[in-house]
N, C-alpha and C. Protein backbone atom coordinates (compact mmCIF):
# COMPACT_ATOMS: atom_id res chain seq x y z
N UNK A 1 0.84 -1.19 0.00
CA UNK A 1 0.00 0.00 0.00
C UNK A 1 0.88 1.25 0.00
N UNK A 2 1.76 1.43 1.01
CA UNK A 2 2.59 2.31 0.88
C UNK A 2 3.78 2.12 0.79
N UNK A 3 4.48 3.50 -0.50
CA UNK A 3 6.03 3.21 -0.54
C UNK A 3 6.54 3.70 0.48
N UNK A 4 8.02 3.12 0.51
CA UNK A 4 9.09 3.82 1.21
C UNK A 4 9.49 5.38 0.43
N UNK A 5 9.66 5.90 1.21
CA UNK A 5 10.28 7.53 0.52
C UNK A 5 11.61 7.25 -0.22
N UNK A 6 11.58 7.92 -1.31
CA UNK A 6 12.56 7.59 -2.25
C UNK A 6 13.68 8.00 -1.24
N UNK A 7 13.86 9.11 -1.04
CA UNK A 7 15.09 10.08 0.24
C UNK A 7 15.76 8.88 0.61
N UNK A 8 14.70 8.31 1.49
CA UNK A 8 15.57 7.39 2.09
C UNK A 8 16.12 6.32 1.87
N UNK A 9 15.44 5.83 0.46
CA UNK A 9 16.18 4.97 -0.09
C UNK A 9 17.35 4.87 -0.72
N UNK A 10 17.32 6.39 -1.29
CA UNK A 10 18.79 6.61 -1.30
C UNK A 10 19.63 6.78 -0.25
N UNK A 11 19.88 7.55 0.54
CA UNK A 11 20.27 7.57 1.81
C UNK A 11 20.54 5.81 2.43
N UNK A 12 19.51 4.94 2.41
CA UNK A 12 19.99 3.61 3.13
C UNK A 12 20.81 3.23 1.99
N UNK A 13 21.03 2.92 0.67
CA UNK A 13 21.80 2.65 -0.29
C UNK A 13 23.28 3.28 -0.26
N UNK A 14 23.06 4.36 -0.05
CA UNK A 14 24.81 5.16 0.30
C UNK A 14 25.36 5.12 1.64
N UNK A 15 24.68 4.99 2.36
CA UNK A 15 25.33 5.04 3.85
C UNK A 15 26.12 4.44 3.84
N UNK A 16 26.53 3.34 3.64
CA UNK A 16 27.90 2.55 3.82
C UNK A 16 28.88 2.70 2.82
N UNK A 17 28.59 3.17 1.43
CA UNK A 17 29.52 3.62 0.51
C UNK A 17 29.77 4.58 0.56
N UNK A 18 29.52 5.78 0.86
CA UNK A 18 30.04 7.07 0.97
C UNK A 18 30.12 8.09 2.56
N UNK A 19 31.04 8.42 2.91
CA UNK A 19 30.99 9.61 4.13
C UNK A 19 30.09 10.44 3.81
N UNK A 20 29.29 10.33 5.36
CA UNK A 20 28.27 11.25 5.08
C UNK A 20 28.73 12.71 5.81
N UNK A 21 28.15 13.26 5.53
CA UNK A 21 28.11 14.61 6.77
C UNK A 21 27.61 14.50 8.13
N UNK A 22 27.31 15.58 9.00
CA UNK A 22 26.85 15.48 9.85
C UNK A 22 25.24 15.51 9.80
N UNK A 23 25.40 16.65 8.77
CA UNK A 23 23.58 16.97 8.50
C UNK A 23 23.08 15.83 7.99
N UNK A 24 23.87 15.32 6.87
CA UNK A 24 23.07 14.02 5.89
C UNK A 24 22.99 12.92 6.86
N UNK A 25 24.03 12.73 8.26
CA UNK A 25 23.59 11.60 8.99
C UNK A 25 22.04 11.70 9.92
N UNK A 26 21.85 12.92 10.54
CA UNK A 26 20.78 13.52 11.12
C UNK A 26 19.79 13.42 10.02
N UNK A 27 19.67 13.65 8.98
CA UNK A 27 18.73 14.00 7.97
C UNK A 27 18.33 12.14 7.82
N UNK A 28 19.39 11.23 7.60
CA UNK A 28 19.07 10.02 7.90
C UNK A 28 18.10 9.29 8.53
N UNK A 29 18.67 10.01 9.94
CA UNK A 29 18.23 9.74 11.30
C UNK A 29 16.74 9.55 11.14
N UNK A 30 16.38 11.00 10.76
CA UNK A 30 14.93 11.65 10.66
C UNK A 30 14.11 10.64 9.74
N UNK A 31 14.72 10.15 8.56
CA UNK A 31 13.74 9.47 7.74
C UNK A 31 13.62 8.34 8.19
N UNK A 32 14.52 7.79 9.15
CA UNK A 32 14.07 6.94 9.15
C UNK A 32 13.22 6.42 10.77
N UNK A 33 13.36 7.76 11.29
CA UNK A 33 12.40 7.57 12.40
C UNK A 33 10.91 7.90 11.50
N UNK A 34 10.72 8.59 10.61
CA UNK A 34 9.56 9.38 9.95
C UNK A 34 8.91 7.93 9.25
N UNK A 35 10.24 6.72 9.01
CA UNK A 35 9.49 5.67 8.11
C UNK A 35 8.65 4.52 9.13
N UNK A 36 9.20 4.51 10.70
CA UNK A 36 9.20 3.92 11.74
C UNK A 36 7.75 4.44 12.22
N UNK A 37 7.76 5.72 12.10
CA UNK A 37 6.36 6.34 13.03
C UNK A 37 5.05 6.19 11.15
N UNK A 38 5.77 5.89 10.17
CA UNK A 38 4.10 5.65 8.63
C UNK A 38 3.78 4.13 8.84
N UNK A 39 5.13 3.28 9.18
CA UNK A 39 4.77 1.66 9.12
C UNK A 39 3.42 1.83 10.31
N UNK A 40 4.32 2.42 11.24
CA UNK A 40 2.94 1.85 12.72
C UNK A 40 1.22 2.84 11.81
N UNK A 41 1.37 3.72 11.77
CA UNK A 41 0.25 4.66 11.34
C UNK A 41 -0.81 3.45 10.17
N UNK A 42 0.09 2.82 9.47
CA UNK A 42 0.22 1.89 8.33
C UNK A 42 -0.69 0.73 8.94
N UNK A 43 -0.20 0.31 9.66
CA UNK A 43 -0.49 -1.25 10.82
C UNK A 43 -2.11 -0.72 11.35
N UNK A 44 -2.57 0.77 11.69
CA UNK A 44 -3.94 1.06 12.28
C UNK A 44 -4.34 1.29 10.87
N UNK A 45 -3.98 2.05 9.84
CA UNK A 45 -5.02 1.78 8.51
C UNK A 45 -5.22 0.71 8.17
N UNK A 46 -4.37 -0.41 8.42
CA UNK A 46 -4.93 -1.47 7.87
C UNK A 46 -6.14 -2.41 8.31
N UNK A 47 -6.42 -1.59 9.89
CA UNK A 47 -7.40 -2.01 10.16
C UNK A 47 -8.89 -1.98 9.55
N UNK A 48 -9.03 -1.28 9.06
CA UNK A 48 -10.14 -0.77 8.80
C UNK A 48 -10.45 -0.56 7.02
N UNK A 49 -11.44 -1.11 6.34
CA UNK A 49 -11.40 -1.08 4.86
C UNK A 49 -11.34 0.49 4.46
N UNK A 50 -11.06 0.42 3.05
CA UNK A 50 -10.05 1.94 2.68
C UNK A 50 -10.13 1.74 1.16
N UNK A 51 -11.38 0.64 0.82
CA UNK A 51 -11.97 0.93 -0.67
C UNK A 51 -12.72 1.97 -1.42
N UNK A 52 -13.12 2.73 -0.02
CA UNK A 52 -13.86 4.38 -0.94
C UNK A 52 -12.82 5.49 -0.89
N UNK A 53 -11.71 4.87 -0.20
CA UNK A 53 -10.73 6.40 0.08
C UNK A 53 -9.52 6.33 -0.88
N UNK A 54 -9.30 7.52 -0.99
CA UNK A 54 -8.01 7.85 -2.02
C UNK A 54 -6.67 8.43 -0.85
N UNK A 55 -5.58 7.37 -0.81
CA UNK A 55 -4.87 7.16 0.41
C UNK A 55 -3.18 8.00 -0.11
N UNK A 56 -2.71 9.09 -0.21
CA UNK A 56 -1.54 9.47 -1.15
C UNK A 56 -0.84 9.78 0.55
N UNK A 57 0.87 9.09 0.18
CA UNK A 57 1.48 9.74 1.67
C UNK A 57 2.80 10.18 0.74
N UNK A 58 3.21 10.94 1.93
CA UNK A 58 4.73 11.85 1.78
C UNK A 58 4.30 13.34 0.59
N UNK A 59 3.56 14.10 1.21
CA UNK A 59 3.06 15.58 0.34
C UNK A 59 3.88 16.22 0.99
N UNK A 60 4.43 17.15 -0.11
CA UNK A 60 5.26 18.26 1.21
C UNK A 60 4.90 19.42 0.28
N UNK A 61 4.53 20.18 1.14
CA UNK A 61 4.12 21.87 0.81
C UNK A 61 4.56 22.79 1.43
N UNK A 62 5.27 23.53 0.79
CA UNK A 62 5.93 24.92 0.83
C UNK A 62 5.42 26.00 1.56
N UNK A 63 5.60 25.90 2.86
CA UNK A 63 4.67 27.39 3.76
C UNK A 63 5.62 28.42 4.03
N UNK A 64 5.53 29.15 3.17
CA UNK A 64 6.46 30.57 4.13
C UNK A 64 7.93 30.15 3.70
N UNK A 65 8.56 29.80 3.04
CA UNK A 65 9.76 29.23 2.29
C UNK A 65 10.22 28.09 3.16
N UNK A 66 9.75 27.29 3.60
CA UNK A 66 9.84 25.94 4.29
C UNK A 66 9.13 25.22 4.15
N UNK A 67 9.65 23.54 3.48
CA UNK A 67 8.73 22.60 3.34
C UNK A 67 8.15 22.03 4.93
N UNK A 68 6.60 21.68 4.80
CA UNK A 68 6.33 20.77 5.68
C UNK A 68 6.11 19.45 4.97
N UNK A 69 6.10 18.91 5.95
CA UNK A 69 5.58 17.44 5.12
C UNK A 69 3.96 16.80 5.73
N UNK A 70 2.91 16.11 5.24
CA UNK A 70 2.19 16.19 5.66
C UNK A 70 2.41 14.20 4.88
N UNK A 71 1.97 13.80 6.19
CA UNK A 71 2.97 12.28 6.07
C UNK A 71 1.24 11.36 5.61
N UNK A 72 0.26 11.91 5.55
CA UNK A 72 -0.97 10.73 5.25
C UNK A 72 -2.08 11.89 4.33
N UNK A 73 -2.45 11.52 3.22
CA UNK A 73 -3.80 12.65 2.91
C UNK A 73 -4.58 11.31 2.47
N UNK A 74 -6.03 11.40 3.46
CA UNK A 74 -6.66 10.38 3.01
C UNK A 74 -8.01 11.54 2.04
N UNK A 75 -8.61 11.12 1.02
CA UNK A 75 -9.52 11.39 0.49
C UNK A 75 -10.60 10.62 0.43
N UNK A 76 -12.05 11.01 0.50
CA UNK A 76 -12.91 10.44 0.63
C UNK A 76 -14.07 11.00 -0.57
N UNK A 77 -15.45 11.14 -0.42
CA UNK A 77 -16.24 11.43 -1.02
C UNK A 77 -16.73 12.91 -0.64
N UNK A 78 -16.78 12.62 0.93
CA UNK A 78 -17.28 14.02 1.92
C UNK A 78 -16.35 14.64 2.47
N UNK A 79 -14.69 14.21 2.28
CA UNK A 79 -13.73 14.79 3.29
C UNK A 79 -12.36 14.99 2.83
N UNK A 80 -11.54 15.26 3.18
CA UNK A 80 -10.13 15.27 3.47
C UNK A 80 -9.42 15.89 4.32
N UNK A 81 -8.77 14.43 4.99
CA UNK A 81 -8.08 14.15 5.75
C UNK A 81 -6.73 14.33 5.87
N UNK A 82 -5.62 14.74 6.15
CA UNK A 82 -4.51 15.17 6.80
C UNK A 82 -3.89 14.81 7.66
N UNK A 83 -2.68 13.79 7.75
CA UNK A 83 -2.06 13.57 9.01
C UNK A 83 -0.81 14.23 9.26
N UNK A 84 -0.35 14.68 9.58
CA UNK A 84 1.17 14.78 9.91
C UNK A 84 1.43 14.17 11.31
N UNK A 85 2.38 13.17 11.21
CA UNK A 85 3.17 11.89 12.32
C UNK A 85 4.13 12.74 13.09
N UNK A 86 4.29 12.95 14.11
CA UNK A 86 5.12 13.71 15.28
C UNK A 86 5.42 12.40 16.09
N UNK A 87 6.96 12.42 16.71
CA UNK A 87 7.05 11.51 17.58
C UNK A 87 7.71 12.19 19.37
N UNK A 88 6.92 12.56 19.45
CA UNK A 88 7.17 13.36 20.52
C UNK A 88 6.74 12.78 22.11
N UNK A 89 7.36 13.51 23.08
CA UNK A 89 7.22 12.42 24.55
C UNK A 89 7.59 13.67 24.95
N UNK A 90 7.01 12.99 26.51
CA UNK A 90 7.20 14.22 27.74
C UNK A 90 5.90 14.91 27.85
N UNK A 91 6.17 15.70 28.83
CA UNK A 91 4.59 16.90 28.93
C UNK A 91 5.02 18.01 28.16
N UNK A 92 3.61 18.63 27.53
CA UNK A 92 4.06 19.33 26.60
C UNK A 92 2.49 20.04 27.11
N UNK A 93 2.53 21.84 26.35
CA UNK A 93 1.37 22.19 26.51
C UNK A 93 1.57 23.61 25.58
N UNK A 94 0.09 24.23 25.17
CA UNK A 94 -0.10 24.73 24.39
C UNK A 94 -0.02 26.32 25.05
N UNK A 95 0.62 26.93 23.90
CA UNK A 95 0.56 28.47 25.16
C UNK A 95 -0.64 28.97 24.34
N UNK A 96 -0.22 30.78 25.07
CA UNK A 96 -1.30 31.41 24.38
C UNK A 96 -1.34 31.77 22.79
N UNK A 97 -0.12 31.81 22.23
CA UNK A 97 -0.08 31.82 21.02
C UNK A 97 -0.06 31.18 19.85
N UNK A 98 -0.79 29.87 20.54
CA UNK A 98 -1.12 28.81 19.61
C UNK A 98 0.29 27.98 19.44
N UNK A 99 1.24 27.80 19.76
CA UNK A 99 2.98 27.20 19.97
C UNK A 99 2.72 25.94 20.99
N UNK A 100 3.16 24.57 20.70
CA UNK A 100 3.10 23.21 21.46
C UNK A 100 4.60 23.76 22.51
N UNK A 101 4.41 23.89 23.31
CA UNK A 101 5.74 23.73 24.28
C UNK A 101 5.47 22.50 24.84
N UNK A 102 7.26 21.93 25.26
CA UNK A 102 7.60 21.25 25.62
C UNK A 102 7.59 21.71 27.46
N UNK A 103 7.70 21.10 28.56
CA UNK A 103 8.00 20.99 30.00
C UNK A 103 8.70 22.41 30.09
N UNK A 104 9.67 22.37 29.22
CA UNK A 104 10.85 23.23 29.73
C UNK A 104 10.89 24.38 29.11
N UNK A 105 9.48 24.77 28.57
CA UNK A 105 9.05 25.91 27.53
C UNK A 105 9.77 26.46 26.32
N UNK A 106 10.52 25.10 26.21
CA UNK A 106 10.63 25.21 24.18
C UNK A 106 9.46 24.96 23.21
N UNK A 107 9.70 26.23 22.54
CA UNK A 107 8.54 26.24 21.52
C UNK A 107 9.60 24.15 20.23
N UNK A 108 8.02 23.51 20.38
CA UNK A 108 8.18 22.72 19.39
C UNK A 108 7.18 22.98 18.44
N UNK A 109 6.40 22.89 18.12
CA UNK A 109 5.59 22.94 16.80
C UNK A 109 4.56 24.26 17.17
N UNK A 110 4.33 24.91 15.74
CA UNK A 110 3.59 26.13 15.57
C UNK A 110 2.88 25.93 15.27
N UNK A 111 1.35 25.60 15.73
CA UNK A 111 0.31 25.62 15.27
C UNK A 111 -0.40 26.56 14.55
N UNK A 112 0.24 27.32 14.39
CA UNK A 112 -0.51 28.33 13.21
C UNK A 112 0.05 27.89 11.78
N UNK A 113 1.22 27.54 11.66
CA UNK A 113 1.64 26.81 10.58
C UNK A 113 0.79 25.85 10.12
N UNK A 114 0.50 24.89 11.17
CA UNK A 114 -1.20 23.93 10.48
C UNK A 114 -2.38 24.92 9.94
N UNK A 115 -2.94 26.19 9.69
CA UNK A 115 -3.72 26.69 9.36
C UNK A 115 -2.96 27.01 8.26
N UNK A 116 -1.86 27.31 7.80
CA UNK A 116 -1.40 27.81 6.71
C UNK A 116 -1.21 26.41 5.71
N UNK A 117 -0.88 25.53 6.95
CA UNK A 117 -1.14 24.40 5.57
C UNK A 117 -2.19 23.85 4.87
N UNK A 118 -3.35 23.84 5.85
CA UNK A 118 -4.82 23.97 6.01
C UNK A 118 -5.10 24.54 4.58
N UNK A 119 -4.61 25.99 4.61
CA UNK A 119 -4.81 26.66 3.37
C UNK A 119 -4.70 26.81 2.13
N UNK A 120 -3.36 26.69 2.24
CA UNK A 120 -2.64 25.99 0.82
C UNK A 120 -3.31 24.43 0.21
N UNK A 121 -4.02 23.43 1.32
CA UNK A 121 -4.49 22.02 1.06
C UNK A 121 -5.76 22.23 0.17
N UNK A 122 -5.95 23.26 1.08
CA UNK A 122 -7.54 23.76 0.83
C UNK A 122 -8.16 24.40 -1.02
N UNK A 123 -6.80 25.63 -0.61
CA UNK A 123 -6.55 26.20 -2.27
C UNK A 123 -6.91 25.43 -3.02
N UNK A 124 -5.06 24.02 -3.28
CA UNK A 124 -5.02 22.91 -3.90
C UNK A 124 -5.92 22.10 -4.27
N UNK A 125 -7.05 21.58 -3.62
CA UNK A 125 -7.96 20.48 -3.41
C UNK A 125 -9.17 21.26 -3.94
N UNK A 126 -9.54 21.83 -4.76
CA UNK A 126 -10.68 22.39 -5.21
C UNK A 126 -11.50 21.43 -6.42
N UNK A 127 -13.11 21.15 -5.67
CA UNK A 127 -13.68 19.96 -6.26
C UNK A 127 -14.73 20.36 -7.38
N UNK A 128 -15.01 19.69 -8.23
CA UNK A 128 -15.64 20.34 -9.25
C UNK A 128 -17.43 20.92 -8.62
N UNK A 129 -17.61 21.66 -9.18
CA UNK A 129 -18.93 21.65 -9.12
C UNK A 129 -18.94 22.99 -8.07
N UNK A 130 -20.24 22.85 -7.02
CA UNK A 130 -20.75 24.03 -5.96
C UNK A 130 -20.07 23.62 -4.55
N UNK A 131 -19.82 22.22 -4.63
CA UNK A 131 -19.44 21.45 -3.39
C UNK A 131 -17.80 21.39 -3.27
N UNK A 132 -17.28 22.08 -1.87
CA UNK A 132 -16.18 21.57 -1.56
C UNK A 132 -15.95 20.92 -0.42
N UNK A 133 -15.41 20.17 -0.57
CA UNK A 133 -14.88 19.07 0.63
C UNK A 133 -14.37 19.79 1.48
N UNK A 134 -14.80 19.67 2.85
CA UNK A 134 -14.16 19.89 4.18
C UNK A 134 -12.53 19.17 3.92
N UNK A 135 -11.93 20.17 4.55
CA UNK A 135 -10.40 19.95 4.88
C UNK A 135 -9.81 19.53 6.56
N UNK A 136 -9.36 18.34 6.86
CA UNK A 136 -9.38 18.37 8.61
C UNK A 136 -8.31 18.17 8.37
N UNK A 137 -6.57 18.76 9.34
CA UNK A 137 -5.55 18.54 9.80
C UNK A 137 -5.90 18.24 11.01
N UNK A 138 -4.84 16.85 11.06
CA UNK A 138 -4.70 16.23 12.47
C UNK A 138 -3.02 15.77 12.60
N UNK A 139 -2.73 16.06 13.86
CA UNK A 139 -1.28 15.49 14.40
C UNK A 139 -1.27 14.42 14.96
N UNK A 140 -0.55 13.42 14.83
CA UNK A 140 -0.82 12.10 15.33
C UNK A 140 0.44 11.77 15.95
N UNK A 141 0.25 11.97 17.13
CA UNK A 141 1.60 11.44 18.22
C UNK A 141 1.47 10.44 18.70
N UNK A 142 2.64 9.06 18.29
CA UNK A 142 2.45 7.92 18.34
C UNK A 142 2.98 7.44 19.78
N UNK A 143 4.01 8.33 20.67
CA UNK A 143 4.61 8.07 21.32
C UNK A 143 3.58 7.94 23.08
N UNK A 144 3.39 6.82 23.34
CA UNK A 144 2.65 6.55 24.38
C UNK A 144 3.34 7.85 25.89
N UNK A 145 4.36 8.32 25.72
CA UNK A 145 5.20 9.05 26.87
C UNK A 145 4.89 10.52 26.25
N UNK A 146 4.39 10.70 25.53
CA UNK A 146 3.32 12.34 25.36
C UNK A 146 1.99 12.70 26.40
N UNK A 147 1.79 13.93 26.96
CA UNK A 147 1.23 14.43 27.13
C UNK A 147 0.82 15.35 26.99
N UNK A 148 -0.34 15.89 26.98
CA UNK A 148 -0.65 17.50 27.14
C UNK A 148 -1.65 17.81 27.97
N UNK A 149 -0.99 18.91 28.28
CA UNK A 149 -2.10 19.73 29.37
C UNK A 149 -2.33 21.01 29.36
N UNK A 150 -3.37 21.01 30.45
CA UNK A 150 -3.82 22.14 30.00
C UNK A 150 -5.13 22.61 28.73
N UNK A 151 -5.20 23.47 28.09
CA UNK A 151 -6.12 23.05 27.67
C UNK A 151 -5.64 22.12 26.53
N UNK A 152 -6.72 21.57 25.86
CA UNK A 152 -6.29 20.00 25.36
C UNK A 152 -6.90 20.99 23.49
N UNK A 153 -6.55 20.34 22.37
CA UNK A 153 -7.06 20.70 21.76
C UNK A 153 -7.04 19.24 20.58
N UNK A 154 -7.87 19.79 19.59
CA UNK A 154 -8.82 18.57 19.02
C UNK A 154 -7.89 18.13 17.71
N UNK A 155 -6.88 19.47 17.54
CA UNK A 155 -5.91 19.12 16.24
C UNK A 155 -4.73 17.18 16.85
N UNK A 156 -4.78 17.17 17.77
CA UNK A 156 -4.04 15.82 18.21
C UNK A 156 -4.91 14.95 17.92
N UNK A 157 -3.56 13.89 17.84
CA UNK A 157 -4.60 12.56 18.09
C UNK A 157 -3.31 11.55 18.57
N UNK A 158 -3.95 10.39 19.38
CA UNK A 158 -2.38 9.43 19.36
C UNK A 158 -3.14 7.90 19.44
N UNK A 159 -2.03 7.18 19.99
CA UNK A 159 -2.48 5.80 19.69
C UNK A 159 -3.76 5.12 20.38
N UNK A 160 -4.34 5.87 21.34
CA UNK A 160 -5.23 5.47 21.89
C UNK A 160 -6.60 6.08 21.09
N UNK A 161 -6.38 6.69 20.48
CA UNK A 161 -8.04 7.16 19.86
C UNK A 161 -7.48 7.32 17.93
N UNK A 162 -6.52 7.08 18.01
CA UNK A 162 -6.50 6.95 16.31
C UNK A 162 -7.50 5.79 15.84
N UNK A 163 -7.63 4.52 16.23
CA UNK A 163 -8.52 3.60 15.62
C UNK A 163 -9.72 3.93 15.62
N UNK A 164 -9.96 4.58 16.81
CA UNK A 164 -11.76 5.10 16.35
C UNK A 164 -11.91 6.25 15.69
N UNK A 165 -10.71 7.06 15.33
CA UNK A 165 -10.88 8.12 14.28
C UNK A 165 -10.42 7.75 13.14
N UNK A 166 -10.18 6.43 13.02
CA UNK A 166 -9.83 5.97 11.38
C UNK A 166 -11.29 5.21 11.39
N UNK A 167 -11.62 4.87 12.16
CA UNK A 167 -13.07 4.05 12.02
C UNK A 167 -14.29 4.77 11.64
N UNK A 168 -14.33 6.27 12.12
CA UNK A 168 -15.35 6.92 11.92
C UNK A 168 -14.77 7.81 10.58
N UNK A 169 -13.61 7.65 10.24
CA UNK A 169 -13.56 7.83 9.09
C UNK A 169 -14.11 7.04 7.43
N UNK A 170 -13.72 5.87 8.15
CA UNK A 170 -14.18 4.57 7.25
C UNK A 170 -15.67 4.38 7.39
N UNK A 171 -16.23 4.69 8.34
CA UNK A 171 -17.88 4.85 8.23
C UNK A 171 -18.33 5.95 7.45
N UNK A 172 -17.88 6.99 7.47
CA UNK A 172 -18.39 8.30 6.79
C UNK A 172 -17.99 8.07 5.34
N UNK A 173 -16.82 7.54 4.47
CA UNK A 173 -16.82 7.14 3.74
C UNK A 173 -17.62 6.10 2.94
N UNK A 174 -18.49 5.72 3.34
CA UNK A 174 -19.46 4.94 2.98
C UNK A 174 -20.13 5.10 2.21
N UNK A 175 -20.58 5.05 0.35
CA UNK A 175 -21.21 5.75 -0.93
C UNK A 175 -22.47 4.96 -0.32
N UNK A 176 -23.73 5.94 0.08
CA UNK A 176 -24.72 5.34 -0.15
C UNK A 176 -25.38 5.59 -1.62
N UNK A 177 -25.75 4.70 -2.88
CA UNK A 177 -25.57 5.39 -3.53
C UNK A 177 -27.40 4.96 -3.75
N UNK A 178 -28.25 5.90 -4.18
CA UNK A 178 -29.26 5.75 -4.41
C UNK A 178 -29.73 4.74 -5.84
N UNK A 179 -30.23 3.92 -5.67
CA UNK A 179 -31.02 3.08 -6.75
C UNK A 179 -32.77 3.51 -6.92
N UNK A 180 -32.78 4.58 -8.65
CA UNK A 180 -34.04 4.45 -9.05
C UNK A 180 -34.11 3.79 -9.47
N UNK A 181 -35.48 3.33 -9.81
CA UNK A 181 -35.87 2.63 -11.47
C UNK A 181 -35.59 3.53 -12.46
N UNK A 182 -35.53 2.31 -13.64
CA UNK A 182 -35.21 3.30 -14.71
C UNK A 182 -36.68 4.14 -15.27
N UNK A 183 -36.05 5.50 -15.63
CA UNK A 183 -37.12 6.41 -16.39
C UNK A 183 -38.05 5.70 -17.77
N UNK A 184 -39.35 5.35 -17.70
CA UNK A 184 -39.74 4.80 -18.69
C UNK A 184 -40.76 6.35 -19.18
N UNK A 185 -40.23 6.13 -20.60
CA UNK A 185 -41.63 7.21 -21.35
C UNK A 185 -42.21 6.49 -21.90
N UNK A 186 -43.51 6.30 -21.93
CA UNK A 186 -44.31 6.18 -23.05
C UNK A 186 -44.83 7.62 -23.63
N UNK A 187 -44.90 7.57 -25.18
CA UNK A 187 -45.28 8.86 -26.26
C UNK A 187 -46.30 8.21 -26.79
């Protein structure tokens, strides 16, 4: 169902033939924790059937001259869906300016950056007709040693409630599709 990221396939192919840098070893690092946190994400989609959805991973879009990557876009009939995979641990909490801090009040992720990607998804994804599909970003922190506090907000998700939000995804996806009879004229 899903590939491996090309990146890293190059990257696992050269690592032993060529000196890397410091960055290209870190940059390593990253893909292949990033391939570690799509397999598991991978293992809960497979729970659940995923014959009405259109499933594309590894999008990266350009916000503000920096790629993000947005690691799952599921498509449906009524929706689209958005994951980006974080592997994050510890207590963490949201300030007032919309910024995930960590315990020790390092800013880690900018949540206003998810509205800008929001936007750009949104732009992008334009459906024919009068009807556009709702756009939902969600963060999915796989790491059981995450917390947050404080106020809690609805953009998360982690391993304990991802299956019933892939489930009620897979229900809403559901084509009910209406059966008339066929139109008969008589003239």
């Amino acid at each position: 169902m899903r590939e491996k990221n090309e990146k890293l396939k190059v990257y696992e192919f050269l690592y032993n033939r060529l000196p890397f840098s410091e960055d290209e070893a870190e940059e390593l690092e990253a893909l292949q924790r990033m391939e570690k946190l799509e397999k598991e994400f991978e293992s809960h989609l497979s729970k659940i059937k995923t014959g009405n959805m259109e499933i594309h991973w590894h999008s990266e879009v350009l916000v503000d001259s920096r790629y993000e990557l947005v690691n799952v876009l599921i498509a449906t009939d009524y929706c689209y869906y958005m994951f980006v995979l974080r592997d994050l641990h510890g207590e963490h909490y949201i300030n007032s300016f919309n910024i995930l801090c960590d315990s020790s009040h390092e800013a880690v992720l900018d949540l206003n950056r998810s509205d800008r990607i929001y936007e750009i998804f949104r732009d992008q994804l334009i459906d024919d007709g009068k009807y556009q599909r709702p756009v939902i970003l969600k963060y999915v922190v796989m790491n059981e040693k995450f917390s947050l506090t404080g106020s809690k907000s609805e953009k998360f998700l982690n391993r304990r409630n991802l299956d019933y939000y892939l489930k009620a995804i897979e229900h809403s996806a559901v084509i009910k599709k209406k059966h008339y009879p066929p139109v008969t004229t008589n003239f």
